[in-house]
PDB file of N, CA and C in Angstrom:
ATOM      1  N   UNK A   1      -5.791 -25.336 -11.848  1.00  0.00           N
ATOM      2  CA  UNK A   1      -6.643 -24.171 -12.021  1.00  0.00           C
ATOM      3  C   UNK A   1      -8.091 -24.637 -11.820  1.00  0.00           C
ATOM      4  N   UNK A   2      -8.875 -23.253 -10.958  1.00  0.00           N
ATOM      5  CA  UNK A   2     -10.465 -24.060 -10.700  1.00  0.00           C
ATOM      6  C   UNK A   2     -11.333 -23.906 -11.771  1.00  0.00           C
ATOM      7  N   UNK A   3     -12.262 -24.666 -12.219  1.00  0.00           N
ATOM      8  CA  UNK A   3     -13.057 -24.131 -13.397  1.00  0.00           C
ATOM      9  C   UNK A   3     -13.652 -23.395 -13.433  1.00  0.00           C
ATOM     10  N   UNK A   4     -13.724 -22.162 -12.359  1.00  0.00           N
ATOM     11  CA  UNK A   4     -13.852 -20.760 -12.715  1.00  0.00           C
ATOM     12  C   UNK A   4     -12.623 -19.888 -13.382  1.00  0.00           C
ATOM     13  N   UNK A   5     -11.820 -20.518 -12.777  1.00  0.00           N
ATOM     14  CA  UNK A   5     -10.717 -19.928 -13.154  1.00  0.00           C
ATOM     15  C   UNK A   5     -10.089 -20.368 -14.567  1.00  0.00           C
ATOM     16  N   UNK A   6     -10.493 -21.920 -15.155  1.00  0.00           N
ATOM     17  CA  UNK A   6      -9.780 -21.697 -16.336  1.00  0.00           C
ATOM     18  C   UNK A   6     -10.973 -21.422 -17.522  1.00  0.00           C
ATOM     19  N   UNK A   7     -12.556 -20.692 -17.343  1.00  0.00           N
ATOM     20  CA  UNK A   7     -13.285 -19.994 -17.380  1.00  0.00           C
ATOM     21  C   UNK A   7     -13.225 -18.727 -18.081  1.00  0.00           C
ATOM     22  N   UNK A   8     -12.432 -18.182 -16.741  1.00  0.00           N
ATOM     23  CA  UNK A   8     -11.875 -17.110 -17.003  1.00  0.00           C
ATOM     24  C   UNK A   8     -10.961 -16.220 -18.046  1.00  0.00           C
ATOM     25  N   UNK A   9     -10.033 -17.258 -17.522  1.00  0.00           N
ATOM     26  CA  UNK A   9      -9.291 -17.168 -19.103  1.00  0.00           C
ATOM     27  C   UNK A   9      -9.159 -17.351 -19.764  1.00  0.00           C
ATOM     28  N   UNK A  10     -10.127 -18.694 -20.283  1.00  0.00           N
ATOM     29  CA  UNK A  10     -10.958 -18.964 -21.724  1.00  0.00           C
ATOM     30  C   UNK A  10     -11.214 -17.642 -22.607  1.00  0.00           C
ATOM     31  N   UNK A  11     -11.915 -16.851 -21.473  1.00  0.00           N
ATOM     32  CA  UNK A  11     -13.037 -15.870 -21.889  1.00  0.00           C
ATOM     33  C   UNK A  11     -11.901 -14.474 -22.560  1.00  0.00           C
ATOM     34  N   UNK A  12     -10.784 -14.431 -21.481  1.00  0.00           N
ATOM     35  CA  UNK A  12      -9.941 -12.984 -22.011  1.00  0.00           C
ATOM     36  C   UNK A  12      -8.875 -13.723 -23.377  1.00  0.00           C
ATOM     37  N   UNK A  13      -9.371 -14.695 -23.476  1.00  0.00           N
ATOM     38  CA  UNK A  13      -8.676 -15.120 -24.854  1.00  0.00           C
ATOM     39  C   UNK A  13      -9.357 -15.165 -26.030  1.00  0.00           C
ATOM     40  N   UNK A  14     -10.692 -15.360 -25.409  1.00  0.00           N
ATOM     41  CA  UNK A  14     -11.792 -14.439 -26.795  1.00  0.00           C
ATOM     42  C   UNK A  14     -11.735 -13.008 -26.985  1.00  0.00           C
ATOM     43  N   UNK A  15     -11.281 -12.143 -25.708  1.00  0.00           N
ATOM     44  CA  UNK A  15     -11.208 -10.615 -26.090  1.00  0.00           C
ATOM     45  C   UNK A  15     -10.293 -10.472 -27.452  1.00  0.00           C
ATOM     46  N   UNK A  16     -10.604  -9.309 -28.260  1.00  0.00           N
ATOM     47  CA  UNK A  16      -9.355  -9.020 -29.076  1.00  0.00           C
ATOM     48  C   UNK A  16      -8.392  -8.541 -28.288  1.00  0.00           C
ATOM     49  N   UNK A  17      -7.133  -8.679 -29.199  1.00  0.00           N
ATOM     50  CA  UNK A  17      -5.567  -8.543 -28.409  1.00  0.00           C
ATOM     51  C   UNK A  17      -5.756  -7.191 -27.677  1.00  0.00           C
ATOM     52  N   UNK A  18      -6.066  -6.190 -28.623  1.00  0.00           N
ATOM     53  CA  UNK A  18      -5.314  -4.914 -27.712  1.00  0.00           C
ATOM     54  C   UNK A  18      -6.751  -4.826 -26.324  1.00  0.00           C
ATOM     55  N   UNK A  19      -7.796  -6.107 -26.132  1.00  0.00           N
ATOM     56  CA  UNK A  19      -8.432  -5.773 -24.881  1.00  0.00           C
ATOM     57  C   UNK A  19      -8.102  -6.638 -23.616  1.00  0.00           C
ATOM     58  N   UNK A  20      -6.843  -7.462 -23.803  1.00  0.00           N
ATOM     59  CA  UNK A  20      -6.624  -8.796 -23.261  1.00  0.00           C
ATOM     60  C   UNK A  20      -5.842  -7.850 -21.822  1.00  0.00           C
ATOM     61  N   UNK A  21      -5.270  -6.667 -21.990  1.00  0.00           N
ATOM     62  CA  UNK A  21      -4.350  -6.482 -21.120  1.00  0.00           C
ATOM     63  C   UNK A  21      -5.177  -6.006 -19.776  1.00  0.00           C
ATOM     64  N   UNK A  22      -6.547  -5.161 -20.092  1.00  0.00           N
ATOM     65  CA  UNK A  22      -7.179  -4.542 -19.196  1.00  0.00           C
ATOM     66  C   UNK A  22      -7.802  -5.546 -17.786  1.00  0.00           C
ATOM     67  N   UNK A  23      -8.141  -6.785 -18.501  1.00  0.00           N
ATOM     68  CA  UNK A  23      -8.139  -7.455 -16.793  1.00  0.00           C
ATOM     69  C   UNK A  23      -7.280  -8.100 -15.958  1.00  0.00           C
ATOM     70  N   UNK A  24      -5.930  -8.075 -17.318  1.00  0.00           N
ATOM     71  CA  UNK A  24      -5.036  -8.715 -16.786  1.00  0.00           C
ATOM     72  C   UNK A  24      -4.244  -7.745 -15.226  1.00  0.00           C
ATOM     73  N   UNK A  25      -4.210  -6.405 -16.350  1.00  0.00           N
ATOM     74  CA  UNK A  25      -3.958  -5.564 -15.171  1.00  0.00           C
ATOM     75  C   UNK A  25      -4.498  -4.945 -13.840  1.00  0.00           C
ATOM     76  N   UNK A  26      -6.372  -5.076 -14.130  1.00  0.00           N
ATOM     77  CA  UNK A  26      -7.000  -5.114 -12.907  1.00  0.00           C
ATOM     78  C   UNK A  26      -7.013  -6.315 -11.953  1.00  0.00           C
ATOM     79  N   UNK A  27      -6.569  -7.363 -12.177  1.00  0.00           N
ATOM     80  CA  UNK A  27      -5.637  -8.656 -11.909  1.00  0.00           C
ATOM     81  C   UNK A  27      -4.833  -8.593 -10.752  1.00  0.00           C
ATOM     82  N   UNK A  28      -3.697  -7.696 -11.442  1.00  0.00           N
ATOM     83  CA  UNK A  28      -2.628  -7.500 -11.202  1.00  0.00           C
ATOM     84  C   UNK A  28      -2.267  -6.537  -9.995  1.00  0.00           C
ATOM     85  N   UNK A  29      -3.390  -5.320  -9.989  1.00  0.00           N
ATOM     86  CA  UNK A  29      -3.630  -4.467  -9.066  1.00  0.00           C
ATOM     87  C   UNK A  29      -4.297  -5.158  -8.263  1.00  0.00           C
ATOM     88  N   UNK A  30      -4.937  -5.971  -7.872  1.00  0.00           N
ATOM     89  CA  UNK A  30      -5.114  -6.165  -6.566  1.00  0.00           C
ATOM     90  C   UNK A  30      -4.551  -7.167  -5.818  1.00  0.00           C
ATOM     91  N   UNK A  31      -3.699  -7.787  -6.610  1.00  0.00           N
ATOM     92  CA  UNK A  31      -2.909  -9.038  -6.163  1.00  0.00           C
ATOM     93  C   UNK A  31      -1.553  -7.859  -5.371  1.00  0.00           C
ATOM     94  N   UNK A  32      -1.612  -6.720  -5.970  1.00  0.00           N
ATOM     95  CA  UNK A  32       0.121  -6.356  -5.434  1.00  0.00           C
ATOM     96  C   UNK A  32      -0.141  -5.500  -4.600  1.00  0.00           C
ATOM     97  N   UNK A  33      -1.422  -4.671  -4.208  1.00  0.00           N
ATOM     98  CA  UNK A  33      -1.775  -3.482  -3.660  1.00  0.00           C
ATOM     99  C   UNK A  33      -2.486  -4.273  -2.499  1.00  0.00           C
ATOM    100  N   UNK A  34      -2.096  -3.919  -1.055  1.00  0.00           N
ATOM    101  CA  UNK A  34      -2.804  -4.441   0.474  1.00  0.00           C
ATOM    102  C   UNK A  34      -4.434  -3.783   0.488  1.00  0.00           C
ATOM    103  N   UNK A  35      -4.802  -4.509   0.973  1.00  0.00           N
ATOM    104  CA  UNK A  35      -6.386  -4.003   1.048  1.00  0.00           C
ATOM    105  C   UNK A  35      -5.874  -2.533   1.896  1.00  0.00           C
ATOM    106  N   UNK A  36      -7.251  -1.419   1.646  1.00  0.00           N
ATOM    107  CA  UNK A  36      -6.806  -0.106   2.513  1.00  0.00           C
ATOM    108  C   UNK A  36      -7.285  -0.557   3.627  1.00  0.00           C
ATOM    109  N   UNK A  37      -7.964  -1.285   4.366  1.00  0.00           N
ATOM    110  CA  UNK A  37      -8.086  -1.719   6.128  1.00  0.00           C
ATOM    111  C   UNK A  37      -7.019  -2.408   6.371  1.00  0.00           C
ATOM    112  N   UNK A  38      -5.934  -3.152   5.378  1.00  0.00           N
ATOM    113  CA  UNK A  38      -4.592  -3.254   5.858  1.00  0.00           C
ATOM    114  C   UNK A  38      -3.585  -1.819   5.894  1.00  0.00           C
ATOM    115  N   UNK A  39      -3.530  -1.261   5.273  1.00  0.00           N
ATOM    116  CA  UNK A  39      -2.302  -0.341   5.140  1.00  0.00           C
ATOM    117  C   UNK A  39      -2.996   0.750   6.478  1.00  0.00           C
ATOM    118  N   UNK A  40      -4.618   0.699   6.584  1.00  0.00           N
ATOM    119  CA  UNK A  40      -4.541   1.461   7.853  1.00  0.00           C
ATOM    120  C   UNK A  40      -4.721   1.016   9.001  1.00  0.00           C
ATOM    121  N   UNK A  41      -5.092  -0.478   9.018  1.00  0.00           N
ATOM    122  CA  UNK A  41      -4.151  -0.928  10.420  1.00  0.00           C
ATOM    123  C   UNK A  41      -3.015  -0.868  10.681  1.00  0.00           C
ATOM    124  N   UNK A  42      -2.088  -0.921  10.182  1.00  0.00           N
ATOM    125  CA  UNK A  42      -0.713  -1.049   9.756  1.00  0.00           C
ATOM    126  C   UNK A  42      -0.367   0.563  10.329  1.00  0.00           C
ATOM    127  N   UNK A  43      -0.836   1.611   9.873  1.00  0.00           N
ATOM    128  CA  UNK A  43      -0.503   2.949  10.282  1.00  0.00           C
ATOM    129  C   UNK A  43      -0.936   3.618  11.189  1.00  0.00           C
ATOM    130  N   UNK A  44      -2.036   2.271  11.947  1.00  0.00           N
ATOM    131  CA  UNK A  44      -2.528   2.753  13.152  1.00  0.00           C
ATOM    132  C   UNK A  44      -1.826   2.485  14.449  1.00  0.00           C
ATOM    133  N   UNK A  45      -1.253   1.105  13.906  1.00  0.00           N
ATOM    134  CA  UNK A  45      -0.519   0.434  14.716  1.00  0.00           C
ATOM    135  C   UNK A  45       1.204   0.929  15.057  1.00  0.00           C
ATOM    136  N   UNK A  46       1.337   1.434  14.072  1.00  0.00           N
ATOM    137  CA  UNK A  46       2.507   2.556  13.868  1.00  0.00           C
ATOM    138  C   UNK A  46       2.164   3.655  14.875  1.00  0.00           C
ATOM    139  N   UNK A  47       1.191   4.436  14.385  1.00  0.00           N
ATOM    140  CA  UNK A  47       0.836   5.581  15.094  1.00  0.00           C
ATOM    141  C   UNK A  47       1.082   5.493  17.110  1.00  0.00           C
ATOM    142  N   UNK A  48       0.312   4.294  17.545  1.00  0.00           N
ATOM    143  CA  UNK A  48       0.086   3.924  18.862  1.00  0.00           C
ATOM    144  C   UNK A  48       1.430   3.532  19.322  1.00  0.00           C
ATOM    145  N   UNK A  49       2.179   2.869  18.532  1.00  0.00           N
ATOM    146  CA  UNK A  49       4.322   2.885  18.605  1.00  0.00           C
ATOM    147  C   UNK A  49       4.644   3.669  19.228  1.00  0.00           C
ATOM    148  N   UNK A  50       4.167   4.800  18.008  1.00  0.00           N
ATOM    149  CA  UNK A  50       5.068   6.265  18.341  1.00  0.00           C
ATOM    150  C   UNK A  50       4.900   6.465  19.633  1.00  0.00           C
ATOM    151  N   UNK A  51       3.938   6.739  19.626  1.00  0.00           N
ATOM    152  CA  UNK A  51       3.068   7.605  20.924  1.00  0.00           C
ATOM    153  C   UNK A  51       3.734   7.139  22.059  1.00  0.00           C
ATOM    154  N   UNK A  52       3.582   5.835  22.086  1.00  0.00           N
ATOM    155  CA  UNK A  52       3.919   4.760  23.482  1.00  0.00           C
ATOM    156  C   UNK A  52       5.522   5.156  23.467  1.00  0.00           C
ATOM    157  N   UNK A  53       6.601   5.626  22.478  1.00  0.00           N
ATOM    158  CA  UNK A  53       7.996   5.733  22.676  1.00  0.00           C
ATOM    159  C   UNK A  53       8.442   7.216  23.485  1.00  0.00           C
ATOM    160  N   UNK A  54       7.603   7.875  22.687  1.00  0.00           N
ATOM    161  CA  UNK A  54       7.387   9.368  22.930  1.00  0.00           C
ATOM    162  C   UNK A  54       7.197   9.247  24.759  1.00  0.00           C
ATOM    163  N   UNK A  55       6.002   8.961  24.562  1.00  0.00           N
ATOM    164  CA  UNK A  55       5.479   9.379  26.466  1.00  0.00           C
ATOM    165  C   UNK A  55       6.742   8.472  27.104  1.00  0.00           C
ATOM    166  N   UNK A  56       7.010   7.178  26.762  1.00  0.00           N
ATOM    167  CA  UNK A  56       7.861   6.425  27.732  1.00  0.00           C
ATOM    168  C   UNK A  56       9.628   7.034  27.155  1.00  0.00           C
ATOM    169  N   UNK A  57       9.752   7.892  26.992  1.00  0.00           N
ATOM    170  CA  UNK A  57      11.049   8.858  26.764  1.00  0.00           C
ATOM    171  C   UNK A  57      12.009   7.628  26.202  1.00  0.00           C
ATOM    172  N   UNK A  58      11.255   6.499  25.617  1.00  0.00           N
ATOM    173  CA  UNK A  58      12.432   5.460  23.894  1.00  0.00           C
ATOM    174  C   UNK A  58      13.213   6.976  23.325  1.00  0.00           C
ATOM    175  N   UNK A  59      12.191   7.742  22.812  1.00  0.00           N
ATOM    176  CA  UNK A  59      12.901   8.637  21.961  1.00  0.00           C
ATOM    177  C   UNK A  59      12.125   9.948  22.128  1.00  0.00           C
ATOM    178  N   UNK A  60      13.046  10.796  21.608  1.00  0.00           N
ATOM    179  CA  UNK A  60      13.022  12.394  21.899  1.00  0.00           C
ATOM    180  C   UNK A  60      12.097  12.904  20.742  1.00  0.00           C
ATOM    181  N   UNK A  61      11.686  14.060  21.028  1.00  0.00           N
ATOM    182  CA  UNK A  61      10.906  14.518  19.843  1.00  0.00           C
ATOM    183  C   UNK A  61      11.507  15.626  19.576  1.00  0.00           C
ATOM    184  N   UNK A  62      11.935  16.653  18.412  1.00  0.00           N
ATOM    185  CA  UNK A  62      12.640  17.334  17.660  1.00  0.00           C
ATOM    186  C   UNK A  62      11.658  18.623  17.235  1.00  0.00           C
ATOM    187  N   UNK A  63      11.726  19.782  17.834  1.00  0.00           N
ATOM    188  CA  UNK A  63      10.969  21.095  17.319  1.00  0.00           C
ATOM    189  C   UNK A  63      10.991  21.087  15.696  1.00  0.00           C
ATOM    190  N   UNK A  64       9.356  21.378  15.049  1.00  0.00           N
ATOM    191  CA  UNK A  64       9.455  21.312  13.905  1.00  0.00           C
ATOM    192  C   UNK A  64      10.095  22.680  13.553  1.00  0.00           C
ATOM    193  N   UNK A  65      10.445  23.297  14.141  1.00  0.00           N
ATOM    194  CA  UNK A  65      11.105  24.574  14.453  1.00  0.00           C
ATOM    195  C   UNK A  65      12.697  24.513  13.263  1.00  0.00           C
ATOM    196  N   UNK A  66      13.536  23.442  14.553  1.00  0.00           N
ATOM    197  CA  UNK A  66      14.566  22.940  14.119  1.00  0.00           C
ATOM    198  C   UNK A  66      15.037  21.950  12.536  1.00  0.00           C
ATOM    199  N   UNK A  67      13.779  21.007  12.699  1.00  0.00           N
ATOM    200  CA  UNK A  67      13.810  20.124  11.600  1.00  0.00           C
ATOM    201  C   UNK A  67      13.814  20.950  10.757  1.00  0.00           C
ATOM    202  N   UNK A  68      12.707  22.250  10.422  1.00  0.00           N
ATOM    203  CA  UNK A  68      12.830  23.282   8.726  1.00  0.00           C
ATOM    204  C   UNK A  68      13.972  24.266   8.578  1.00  0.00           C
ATOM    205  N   UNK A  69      14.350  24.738   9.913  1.00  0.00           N
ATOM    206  CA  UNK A  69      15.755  25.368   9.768  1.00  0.00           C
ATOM    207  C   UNK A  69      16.722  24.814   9.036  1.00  0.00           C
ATOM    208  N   UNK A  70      16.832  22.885   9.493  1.00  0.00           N
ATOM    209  CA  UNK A  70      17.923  21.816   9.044  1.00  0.00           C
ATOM    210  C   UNK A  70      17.756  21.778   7.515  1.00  0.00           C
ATOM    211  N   UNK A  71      16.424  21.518   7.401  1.00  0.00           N
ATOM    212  CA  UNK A  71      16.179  21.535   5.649  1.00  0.00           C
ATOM    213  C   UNK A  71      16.289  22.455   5.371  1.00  0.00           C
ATOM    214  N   UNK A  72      15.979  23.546   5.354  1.00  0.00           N
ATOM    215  CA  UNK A  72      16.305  25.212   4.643  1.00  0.00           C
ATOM    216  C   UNK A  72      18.097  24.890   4.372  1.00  0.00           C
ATOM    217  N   UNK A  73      19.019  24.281   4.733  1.00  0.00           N
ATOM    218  CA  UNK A  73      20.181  24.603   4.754  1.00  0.00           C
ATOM    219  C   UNK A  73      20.727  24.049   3.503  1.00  0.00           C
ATOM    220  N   UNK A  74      19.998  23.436   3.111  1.00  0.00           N
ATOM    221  CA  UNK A  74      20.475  22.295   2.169  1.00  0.00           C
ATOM    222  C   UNK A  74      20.217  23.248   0.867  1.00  0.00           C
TER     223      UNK A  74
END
């Protein structure tokens, strides 16, 4: 651990108990959650997929017509 880091948690071990959880969990959220310029590269890069399958006839596209008829049935 770097000595900022065992610093750190020197310090949330001086918090009282019921305040120890709040950085643990702002912590925690950003260790598990992708930065948002990842998740929207990621859906951009998706997006430009589609497109490229669509025009080059990979796959068909489906009237939203049809698709809510299909769900209404259910």
């Amino acid at each position: 651990m770097t000595a900022l880091a065992e610093k750190i948690y020197n310090e949330v071990l001086d918090l009282p108990t019921d305040e120890r959880l709040s950085p643990v969990d702002k912590l925690l959220h950003i260790i598990s959650v992708p930065a948002a310029t990842d998740i929207e590269k990621a859906w951009l890069m998706e997006a430009h997929k589609r497109l490229a399958d669509i025009r080059s006839g990979t796959v068909q596209t489906i009237p939203s017509e049809s698709v809510f008829r299909e769900i209404n049935t259910f």
